[in-house]
N, C-alpha and C. Protein backbone atom coordinates (compact mmCIF):
# COMPACT_ATOMS: atom_id res chain seq x y z
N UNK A 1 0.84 -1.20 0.00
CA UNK A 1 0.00 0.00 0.00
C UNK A 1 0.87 1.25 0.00
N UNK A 2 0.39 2.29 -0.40
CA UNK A 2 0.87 3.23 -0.71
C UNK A 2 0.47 4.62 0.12
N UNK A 3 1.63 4.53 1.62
CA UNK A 3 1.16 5.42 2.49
C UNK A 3 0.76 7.22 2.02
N UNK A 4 -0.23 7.37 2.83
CA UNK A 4 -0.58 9.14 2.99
C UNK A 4 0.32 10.04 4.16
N UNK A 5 -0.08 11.23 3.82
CA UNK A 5 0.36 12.35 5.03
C UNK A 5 -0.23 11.78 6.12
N UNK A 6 -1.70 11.85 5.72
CA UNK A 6 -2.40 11.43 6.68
C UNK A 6 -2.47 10.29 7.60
N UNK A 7 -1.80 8.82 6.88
CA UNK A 7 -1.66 8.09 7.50
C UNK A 7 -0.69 8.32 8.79
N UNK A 8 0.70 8.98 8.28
CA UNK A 8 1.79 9.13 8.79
C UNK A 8 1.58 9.30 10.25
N UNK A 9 0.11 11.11 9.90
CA UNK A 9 -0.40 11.51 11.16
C UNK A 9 -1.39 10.96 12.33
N UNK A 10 -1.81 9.47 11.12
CA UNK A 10 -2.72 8.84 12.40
C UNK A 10 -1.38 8.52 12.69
N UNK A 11 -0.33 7.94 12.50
CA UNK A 11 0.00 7.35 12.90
C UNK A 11 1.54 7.94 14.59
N UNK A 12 1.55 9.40 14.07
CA UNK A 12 1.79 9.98 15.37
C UNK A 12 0.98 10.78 16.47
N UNK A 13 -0.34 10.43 15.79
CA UNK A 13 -1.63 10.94 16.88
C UNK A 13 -1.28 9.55 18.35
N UNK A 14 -1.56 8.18 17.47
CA UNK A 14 -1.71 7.04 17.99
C UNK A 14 -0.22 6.93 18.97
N UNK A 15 0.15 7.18 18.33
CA UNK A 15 1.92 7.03 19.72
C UNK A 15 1.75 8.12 20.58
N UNK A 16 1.42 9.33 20.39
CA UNK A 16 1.49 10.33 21.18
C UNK A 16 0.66 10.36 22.46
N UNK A 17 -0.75 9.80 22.11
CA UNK A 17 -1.93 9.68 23.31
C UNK A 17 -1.81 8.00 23.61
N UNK A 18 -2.49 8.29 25.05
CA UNK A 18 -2.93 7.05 25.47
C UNK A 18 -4.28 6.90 25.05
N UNK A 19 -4.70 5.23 24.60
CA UNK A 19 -5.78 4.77 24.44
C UNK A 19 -6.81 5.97 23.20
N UNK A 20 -5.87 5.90 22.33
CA UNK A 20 -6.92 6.45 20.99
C UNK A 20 -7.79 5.82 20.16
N UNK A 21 -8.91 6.17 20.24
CA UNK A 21 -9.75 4.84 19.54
C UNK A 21 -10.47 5.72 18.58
N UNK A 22 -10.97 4.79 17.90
CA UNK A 22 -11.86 5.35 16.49
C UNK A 22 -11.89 6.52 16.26
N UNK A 23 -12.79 7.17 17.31
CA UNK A 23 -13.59 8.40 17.29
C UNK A 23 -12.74 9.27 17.34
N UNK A 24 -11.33 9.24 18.35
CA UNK A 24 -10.76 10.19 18.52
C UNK A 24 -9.88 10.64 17.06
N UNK A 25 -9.81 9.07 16.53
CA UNK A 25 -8.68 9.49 15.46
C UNK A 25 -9.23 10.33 14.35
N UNK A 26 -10.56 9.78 14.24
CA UNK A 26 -11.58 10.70 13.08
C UNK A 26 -11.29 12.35 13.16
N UNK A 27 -11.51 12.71 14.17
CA UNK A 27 -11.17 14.26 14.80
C UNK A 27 -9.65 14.76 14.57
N UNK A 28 -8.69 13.94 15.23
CA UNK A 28 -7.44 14.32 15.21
C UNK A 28 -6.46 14.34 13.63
N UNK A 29 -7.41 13.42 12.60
CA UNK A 29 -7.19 13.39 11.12
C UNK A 29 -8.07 14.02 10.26
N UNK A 30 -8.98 14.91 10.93
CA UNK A 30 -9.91 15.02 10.75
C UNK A 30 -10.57 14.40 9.17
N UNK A 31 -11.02 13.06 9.74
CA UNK A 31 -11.90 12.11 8.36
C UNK A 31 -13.03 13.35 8.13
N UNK A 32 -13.84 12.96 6.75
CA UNK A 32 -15.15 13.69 6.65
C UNK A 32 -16.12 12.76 7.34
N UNK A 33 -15.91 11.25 7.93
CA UNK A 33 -17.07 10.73 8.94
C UNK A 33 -16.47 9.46 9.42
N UNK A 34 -17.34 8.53 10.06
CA UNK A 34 -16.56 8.05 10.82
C UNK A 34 -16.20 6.41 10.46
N UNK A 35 -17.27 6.16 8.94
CA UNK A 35 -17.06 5.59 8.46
C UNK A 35 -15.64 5.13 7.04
N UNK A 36 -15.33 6.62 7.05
CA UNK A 36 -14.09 6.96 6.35
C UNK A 36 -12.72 6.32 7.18
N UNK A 37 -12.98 6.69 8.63
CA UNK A 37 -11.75 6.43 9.74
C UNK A 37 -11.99 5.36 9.97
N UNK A 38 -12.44 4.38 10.07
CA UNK A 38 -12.91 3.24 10.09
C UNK A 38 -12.41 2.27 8.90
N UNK A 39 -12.47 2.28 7.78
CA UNK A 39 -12.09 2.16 6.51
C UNK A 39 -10.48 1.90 6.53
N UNK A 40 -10.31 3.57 6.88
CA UNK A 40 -8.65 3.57 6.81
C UNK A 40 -8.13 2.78 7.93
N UNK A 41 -8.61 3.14 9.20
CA UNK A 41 -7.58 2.49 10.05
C UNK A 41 -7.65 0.17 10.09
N UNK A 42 -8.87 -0.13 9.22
CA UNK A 42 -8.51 -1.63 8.79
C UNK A 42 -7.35 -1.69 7.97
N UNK A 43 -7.25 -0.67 7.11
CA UNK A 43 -6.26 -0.98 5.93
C UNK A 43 -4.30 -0.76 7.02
N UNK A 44 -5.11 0.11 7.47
CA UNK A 44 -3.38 0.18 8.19
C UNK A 44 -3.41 -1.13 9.39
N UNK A 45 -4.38 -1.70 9.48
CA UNK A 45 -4.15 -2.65 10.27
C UNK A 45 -3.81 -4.07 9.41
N UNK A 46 -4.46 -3.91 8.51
CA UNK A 46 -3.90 -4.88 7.53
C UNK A 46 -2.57 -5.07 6.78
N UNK A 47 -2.06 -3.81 6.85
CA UNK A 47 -0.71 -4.07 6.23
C UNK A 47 0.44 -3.49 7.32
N UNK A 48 -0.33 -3.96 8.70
CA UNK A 48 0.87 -4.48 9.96
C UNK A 48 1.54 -2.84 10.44
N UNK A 49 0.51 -1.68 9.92
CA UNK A 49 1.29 -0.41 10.84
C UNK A 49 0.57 -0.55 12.40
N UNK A 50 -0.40 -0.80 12.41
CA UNK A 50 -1.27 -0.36 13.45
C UNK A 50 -2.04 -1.88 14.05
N UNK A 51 -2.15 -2.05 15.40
CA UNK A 51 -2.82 -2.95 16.07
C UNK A 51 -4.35 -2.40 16.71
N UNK A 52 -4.93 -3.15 16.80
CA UNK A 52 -6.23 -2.59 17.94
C UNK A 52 -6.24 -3.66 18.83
N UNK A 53 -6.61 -3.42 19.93
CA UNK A 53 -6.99 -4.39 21.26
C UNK A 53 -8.19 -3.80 21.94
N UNK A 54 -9.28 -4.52 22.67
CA UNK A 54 -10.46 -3.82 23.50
C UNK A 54 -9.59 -4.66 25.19
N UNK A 55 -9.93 -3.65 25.50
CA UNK A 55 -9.53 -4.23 27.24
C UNK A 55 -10.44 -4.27 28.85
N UNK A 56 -11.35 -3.70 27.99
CA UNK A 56 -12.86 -3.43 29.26
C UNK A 56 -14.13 -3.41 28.44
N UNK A 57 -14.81 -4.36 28.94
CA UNK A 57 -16.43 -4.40 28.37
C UNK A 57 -16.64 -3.10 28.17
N UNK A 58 -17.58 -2.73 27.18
CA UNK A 58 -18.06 -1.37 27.14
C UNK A 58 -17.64 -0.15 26.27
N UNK A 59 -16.25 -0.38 26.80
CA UNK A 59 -15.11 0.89 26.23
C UNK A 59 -14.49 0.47 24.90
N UNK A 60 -14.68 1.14 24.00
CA UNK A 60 -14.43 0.82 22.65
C UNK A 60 -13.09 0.21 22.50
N UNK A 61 -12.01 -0.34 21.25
CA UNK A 61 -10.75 -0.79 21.45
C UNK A 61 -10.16 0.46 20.88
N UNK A 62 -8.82 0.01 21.52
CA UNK A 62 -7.92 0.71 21.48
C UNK A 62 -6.52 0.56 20.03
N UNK A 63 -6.59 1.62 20.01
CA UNK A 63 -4.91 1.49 18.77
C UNK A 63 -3.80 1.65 19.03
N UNK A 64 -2.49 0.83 18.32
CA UNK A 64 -1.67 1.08 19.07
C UNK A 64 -0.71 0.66 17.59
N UNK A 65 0.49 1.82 17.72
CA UNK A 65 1.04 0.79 17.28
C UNK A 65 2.55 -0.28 16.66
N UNK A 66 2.26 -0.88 15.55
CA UNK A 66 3.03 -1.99 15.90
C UNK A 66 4.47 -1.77 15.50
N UNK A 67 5.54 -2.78 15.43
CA UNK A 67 6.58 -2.76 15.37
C UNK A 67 7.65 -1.81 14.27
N UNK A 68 6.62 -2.41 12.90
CA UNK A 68 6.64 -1.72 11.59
C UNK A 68 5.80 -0.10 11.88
N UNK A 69 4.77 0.35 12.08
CA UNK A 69 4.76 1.75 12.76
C UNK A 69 5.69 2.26 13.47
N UNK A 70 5.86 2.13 14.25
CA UNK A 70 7.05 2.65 15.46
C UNK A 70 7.96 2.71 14.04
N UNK A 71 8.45 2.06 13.41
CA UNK A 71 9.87 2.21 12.12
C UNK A 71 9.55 3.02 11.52
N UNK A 72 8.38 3.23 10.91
CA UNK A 72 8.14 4.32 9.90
C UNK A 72 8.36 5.56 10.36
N UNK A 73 8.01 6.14 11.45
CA UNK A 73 7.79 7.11 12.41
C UNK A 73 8.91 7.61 12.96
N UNK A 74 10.15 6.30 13.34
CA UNK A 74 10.71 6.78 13.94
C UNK A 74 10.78 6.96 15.42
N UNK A 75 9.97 6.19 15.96
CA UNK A 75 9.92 6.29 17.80
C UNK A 75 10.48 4.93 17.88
N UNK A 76 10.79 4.89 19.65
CA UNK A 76 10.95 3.69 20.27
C UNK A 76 10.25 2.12 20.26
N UNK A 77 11.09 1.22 19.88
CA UNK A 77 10.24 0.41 19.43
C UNK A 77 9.69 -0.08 21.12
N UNK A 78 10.04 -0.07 22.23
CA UNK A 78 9.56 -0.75 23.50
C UNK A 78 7.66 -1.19 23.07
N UNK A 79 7.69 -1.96 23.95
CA UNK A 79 6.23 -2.16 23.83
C UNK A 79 5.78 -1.33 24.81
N UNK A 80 4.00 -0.68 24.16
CA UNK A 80 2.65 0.32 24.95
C UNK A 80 2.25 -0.43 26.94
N UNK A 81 2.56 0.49 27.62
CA UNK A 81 2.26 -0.07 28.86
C UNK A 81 0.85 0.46 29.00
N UNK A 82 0.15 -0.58 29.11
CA UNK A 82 -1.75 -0.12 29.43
C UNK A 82 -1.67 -0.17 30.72
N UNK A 83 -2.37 0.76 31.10
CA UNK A 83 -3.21 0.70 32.71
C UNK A 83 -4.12 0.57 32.80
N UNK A 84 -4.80 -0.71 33.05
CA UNK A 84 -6.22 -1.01 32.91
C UNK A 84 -7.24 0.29 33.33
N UNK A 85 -6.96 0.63 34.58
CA UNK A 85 -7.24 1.54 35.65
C UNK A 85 -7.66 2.99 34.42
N UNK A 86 -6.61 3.16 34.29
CA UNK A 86 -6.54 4.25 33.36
C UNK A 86 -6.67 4.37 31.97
N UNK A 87 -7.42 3.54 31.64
CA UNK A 87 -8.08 3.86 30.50
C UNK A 87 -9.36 4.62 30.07
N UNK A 88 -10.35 4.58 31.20
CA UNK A 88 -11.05 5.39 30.88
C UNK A 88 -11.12 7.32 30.87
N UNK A 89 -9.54 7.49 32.24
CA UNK A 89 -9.13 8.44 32.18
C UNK A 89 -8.36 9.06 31.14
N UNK A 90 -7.56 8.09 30.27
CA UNK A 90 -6.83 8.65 29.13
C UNK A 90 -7.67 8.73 27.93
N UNK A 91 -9.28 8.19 27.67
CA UNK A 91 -9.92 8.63 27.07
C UNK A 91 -10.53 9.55 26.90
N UNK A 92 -11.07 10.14 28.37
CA UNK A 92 -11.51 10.94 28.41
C UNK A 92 -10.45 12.43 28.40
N UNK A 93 -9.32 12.16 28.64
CA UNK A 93 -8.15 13.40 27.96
C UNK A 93 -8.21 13.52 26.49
N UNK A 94 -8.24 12.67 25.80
CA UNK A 94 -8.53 12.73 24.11
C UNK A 94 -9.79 13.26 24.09
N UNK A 95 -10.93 13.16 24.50
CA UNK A 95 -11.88 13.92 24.63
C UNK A 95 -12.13 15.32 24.78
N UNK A 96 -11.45 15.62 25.90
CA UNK A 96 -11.13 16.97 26.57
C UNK A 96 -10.02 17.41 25.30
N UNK A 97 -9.03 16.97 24.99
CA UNK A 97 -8.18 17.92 23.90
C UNK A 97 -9.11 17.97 22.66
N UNK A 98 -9.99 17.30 22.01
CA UNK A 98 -10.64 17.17 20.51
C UNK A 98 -11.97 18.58 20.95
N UNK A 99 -12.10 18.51 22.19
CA UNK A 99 -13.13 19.43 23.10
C UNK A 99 -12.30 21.07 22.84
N UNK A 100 -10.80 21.05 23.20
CA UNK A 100 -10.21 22.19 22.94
C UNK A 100 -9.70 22.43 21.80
N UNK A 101 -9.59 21.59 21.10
CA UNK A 101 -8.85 22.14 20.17
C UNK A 101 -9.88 22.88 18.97
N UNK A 102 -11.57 21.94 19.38
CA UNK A 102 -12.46 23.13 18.17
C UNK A 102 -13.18 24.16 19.09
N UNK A 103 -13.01 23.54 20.24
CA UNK A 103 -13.26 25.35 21.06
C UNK A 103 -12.51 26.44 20.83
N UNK A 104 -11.28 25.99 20.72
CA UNK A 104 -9.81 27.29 20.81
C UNK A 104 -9.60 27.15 19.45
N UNK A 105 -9.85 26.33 18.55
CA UNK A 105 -9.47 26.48 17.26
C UNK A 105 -7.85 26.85 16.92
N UNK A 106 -7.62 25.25 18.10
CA UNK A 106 -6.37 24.40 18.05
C UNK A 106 -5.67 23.91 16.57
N UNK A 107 -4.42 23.69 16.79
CA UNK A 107 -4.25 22.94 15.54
C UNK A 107 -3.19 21.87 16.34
N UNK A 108 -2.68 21.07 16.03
CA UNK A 108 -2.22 19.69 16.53
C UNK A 108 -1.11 19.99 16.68
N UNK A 109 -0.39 21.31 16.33
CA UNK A 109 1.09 21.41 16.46
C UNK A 109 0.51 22.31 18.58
N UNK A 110 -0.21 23.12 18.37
CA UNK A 110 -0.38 23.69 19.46
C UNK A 110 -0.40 22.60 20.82
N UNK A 111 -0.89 21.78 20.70
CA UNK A 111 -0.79 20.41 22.26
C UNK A 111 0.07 19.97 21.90
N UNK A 112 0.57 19.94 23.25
CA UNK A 112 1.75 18.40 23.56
C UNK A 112 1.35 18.43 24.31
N UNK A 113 1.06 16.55 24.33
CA UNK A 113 0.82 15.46 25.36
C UNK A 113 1.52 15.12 26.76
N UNK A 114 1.35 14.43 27.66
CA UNK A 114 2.03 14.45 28.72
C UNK A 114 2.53 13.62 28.76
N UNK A 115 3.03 12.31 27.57
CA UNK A 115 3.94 11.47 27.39
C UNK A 115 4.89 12.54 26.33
N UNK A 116 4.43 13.85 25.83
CA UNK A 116 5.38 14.35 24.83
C UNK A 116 6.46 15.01 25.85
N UNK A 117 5.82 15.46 27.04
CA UNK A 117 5.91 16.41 28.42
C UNK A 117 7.39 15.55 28.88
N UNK A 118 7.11 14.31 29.13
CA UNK A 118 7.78 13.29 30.23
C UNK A 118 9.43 13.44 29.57
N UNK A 119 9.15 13.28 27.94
CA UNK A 119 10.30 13.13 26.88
C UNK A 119 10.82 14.05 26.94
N UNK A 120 10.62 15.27 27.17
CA UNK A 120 11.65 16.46 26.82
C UNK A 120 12.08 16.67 28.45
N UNK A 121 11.29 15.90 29.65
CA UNK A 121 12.23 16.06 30.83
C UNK A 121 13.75 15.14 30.69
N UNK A 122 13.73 14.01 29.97
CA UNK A 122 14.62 13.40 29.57
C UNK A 122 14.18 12.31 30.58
N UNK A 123 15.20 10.73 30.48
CA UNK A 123 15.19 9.68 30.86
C UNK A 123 15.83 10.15 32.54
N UNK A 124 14.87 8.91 33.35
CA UNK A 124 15.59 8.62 34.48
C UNK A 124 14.50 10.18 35.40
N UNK A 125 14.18 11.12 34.65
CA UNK A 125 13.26 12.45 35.53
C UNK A 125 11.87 12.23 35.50
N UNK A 126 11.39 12.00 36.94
CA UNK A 126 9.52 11.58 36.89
C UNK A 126 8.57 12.50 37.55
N UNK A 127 8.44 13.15 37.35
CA UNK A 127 7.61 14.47 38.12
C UNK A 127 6.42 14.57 37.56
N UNK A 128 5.03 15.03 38.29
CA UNK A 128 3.96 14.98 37.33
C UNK A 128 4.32 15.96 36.68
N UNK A 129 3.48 15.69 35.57
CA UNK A 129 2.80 16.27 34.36
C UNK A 129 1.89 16.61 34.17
N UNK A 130 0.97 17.74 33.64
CA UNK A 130 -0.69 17.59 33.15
C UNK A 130 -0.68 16.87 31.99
N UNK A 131 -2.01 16.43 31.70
CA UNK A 131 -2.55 16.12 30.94
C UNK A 131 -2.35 16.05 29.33
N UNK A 132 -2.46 17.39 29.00
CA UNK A 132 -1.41 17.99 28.03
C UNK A 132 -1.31 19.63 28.21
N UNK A 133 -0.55 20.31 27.40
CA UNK A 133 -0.92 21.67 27.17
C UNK A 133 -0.89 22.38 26.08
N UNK A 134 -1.40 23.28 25.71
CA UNK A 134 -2.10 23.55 24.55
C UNK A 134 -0.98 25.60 24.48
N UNK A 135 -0.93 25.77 23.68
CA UNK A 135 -0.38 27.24 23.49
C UNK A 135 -1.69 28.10 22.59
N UNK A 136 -1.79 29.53 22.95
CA UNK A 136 -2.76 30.40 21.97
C UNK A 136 -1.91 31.75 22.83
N UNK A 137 -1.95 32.78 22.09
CA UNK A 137 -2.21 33.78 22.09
C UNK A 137 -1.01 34.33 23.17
N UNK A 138 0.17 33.65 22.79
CA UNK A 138 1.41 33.63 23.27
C UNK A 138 1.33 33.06 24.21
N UNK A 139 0.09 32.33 25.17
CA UNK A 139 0.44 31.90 26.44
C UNK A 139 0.00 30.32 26.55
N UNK A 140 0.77 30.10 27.63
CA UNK A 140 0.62 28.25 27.87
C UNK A 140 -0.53 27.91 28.65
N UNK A 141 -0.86 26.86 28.32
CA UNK A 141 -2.06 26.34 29.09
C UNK A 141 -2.32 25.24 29.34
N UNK A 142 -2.11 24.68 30.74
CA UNK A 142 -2.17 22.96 31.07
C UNK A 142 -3.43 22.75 31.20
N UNK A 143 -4.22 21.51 30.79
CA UNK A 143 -5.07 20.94 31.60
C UNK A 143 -5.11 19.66 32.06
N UNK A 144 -5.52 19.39 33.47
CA UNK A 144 -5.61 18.89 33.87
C UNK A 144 -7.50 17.78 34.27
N UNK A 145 -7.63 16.79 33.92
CA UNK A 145 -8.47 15.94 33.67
C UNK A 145 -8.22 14.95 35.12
N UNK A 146 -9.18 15.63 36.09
CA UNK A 146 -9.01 14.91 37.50
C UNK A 146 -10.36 14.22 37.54
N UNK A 147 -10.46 12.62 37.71
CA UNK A 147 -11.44 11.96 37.65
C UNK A 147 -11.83 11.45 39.18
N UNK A 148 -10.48 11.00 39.82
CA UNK A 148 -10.33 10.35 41.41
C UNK A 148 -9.44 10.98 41.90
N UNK A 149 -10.26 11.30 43.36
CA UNK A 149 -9.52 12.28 44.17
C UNK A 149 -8.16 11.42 44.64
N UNK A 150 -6.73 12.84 44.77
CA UNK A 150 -6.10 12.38 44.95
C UNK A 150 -5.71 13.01 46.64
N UNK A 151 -4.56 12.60 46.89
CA UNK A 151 -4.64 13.12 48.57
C UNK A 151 -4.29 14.68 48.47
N UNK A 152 -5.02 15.44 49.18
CA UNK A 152 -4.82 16.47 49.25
C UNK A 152 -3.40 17.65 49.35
N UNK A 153 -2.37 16.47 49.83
CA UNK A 153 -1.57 17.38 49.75
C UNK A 153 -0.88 17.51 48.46
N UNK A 154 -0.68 15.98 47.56
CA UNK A 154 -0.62 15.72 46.90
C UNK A 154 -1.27 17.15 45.32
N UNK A 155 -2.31 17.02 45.32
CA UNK A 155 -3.20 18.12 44.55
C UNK A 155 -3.13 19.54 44.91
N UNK A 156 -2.71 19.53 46.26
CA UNK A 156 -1.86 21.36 46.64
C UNK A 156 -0.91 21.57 45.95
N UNK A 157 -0.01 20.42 46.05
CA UNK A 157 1.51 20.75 45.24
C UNK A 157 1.14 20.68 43.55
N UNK A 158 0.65 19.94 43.18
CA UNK A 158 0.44 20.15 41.71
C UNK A 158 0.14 21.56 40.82
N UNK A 159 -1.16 21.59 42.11
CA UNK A 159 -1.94 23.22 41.82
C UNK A 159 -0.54 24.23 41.82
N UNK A 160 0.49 24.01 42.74
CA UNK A 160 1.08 25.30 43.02
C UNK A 160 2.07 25.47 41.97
N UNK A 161 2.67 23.89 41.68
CA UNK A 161 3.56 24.09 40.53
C UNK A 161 2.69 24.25 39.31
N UNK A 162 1.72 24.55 39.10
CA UNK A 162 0.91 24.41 37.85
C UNK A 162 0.72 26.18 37.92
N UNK A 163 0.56 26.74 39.28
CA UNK A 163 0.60 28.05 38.51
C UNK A 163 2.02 28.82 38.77
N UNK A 164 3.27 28.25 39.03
CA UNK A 164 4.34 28.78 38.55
C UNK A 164 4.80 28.55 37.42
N UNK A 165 4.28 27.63 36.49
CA UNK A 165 4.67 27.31 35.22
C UNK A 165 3.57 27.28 33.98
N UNK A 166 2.58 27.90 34.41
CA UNK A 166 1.67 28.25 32.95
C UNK A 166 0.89 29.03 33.43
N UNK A 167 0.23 29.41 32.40
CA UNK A 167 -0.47 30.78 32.35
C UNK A 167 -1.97 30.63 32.98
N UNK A 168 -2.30 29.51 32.49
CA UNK A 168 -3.64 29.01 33.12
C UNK A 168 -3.36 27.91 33.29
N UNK A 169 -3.66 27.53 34.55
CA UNK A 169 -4.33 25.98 34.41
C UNK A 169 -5.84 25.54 34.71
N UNK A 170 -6.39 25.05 33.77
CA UNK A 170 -7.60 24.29 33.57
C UNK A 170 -8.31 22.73 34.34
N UNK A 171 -8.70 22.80 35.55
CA UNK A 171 -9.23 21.39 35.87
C UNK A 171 -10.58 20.78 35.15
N UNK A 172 -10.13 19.88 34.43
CA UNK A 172 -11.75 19.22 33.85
C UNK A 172 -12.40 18.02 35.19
N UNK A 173 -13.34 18.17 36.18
CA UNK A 173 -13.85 17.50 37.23
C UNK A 173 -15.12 17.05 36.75
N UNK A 174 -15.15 15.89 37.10
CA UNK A 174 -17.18 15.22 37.24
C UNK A 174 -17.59 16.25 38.81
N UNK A 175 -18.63 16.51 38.20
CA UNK A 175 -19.78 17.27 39.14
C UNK A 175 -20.07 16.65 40.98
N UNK A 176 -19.52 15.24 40.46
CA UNK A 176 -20.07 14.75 41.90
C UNK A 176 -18.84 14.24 42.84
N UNK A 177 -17.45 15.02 42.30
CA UNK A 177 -16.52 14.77 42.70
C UNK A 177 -16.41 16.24 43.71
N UNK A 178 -17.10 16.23 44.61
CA UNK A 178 -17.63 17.42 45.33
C UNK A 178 -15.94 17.85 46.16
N UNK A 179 -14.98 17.12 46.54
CA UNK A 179 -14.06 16.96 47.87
C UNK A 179 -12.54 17.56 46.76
N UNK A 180 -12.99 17.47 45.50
CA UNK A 180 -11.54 17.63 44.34
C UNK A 180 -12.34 19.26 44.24
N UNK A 181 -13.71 19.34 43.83
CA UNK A 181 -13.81 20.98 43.47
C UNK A 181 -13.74 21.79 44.61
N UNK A 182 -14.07 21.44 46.07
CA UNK A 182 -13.78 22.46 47.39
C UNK A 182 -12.55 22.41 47.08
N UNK A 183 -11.23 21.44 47.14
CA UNK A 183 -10.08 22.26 46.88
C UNK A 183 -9.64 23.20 46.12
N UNK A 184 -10.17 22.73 44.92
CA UNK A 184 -9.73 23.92 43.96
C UNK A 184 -10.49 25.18 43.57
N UNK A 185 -11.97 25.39 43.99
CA UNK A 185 -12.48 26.59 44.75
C UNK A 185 -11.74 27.29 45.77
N UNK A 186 -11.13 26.49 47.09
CA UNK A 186 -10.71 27.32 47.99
C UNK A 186 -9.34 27.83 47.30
N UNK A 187 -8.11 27.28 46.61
CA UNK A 187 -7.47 27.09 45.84
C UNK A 187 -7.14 28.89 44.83
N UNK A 188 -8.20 28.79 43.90
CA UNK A 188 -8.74 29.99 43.75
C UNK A 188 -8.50 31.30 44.37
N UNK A 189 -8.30 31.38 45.48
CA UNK A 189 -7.80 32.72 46.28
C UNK A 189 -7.32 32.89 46.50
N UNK A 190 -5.53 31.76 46.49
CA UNK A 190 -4.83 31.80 46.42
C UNK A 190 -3.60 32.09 45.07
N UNK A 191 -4.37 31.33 44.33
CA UNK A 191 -3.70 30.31 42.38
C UNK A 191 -4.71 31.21 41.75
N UNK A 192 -4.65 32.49 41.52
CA UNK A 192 -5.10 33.32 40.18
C UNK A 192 -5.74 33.01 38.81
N UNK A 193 -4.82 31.66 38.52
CA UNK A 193 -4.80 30.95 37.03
C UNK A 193 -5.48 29.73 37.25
N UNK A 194 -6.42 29.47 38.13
CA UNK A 194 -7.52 28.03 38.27
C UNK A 194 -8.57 28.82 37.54
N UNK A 195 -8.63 27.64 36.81
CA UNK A 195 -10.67 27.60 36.04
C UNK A 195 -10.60 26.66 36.12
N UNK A 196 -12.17 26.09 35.94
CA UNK A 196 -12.57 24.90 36.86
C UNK A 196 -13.65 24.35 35.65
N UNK A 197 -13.58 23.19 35.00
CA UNK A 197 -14.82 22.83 33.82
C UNK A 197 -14.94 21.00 34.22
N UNK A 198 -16.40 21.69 33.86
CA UNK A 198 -17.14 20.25 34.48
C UNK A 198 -17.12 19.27 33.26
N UNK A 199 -16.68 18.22 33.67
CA UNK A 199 -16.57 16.94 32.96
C UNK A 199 -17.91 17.31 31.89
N UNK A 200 -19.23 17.42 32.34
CA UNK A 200 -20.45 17.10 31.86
C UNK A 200 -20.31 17.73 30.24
N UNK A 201 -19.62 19.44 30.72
CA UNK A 201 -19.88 20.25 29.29
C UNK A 201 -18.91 19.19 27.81
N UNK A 202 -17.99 18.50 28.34
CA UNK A 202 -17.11 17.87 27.73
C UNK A 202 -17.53 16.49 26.95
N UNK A 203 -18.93 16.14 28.08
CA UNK A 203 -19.58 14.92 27.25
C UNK A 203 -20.62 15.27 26.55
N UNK A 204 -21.11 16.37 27.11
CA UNK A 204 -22.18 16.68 26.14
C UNK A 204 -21.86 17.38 24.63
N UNK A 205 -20.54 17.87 24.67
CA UNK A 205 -20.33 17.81 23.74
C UNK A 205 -19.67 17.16 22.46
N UNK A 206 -18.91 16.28 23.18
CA UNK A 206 -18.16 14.68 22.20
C UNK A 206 -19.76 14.16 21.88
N UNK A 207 -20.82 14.19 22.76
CA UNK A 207 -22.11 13.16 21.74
C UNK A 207 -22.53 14.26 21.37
N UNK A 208 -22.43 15.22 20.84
CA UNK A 208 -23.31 16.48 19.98
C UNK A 208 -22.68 16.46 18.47
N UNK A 209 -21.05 16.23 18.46
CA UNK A 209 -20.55 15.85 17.41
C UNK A 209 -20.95 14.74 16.63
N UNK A 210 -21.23 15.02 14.93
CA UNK A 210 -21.45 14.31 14.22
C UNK A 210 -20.76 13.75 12.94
């Protein structure tokens, strides 16, 4: 077969995020539907760039990929470490970026990922990361996609290094995660650069897309 640009770019969408599946790739290549992305990504699975696996009832499968990808591309061949745990959280970050990038009227060079984040700290340095962050209008912008509360002191220090090093930072929270938004409400009067977006606006708008 006779690769595209486009393939190239599913094919550094798919290394760059965790757990990219169908829908997300449609958006991030932007197909004209979703039967188009669908189409393509059998053919790249057929001629051995790209794998899919499903790993939880429910949750669509995942892409990943394979040995011959990683070559074309140019990345590390190691094999994808899944976190069962965290898959529904790294979906819902592909969500939240496909969410910003036609809100902000992003373009794909503007995010880097927080496996792109980890790489430019270099090997052997582990410090969190957000989510990803996105650049506009000369300034940086992390967000952060908090699903399960973490220990509080834990989420103080994040918050604090998050507003010595970007311009905003963004928490995406579920509504009924009541004990993660009092922190980062009280948070707020301290950290200048907290905004606070509810998971909900984020799903209601991934199913509004057609």
């Amino acid at each position: 077969m006779r690769l595209t640009e486009r393939d190239e770019l599913i094919l550094r969408e798919v290394d760059r995020w965790r757990a990219c599946g169908s829908k997300h790739i449609r958006w991030l290549a932007n197909f004209s539907g979703q039967r188009a992305t669908d189409r393509r990504l059998k053919i790249l699975i057929e001629a051995g760039y790209l794998k899919r696996k499903k790993f939880l009832y429910g949750v669509p499968s995942i892409y990943f990929l394979t040995a011959k990808g990683k070559s074309l591309i140019q990345v590390g061949t190691g094999t994808e470490k899944v976190k069962i745990e965290q898959i529904v959280h790294d979906r819902t970050v592909l969500d939240t970026a496909i969410y910003f990038m036609h809100k902000e009227n992003l373009s794909l060079n503007d995010i880097t990922t927080e496996k792109q984040l980890h790489q430019s700290d270099g090997f052997g340095i582990r410090r969190h990361r957000a989510d990803f962050i996105f650049t506009k209008d000369e300034q940086t912008n992390c967000v952060e996609v908090e699903l399960t509360r973490k220990a509080n002191n834990r989420l103080l220090n994040i918050i604090k290094d998050n507003f010595m090093e970007y311009d905003t930072q963004i928490w995406v929270v579920p509504d009924y995660q009541t004990a993660i938004l009092n922190v980062l409400n009280n948070s707020q009067r301290y950290y200048t650069n907290i905004e606070i977006l509810s998971l909900q606006k984020i799903t209601d708008y991934m199913q509004s897309l057609k």
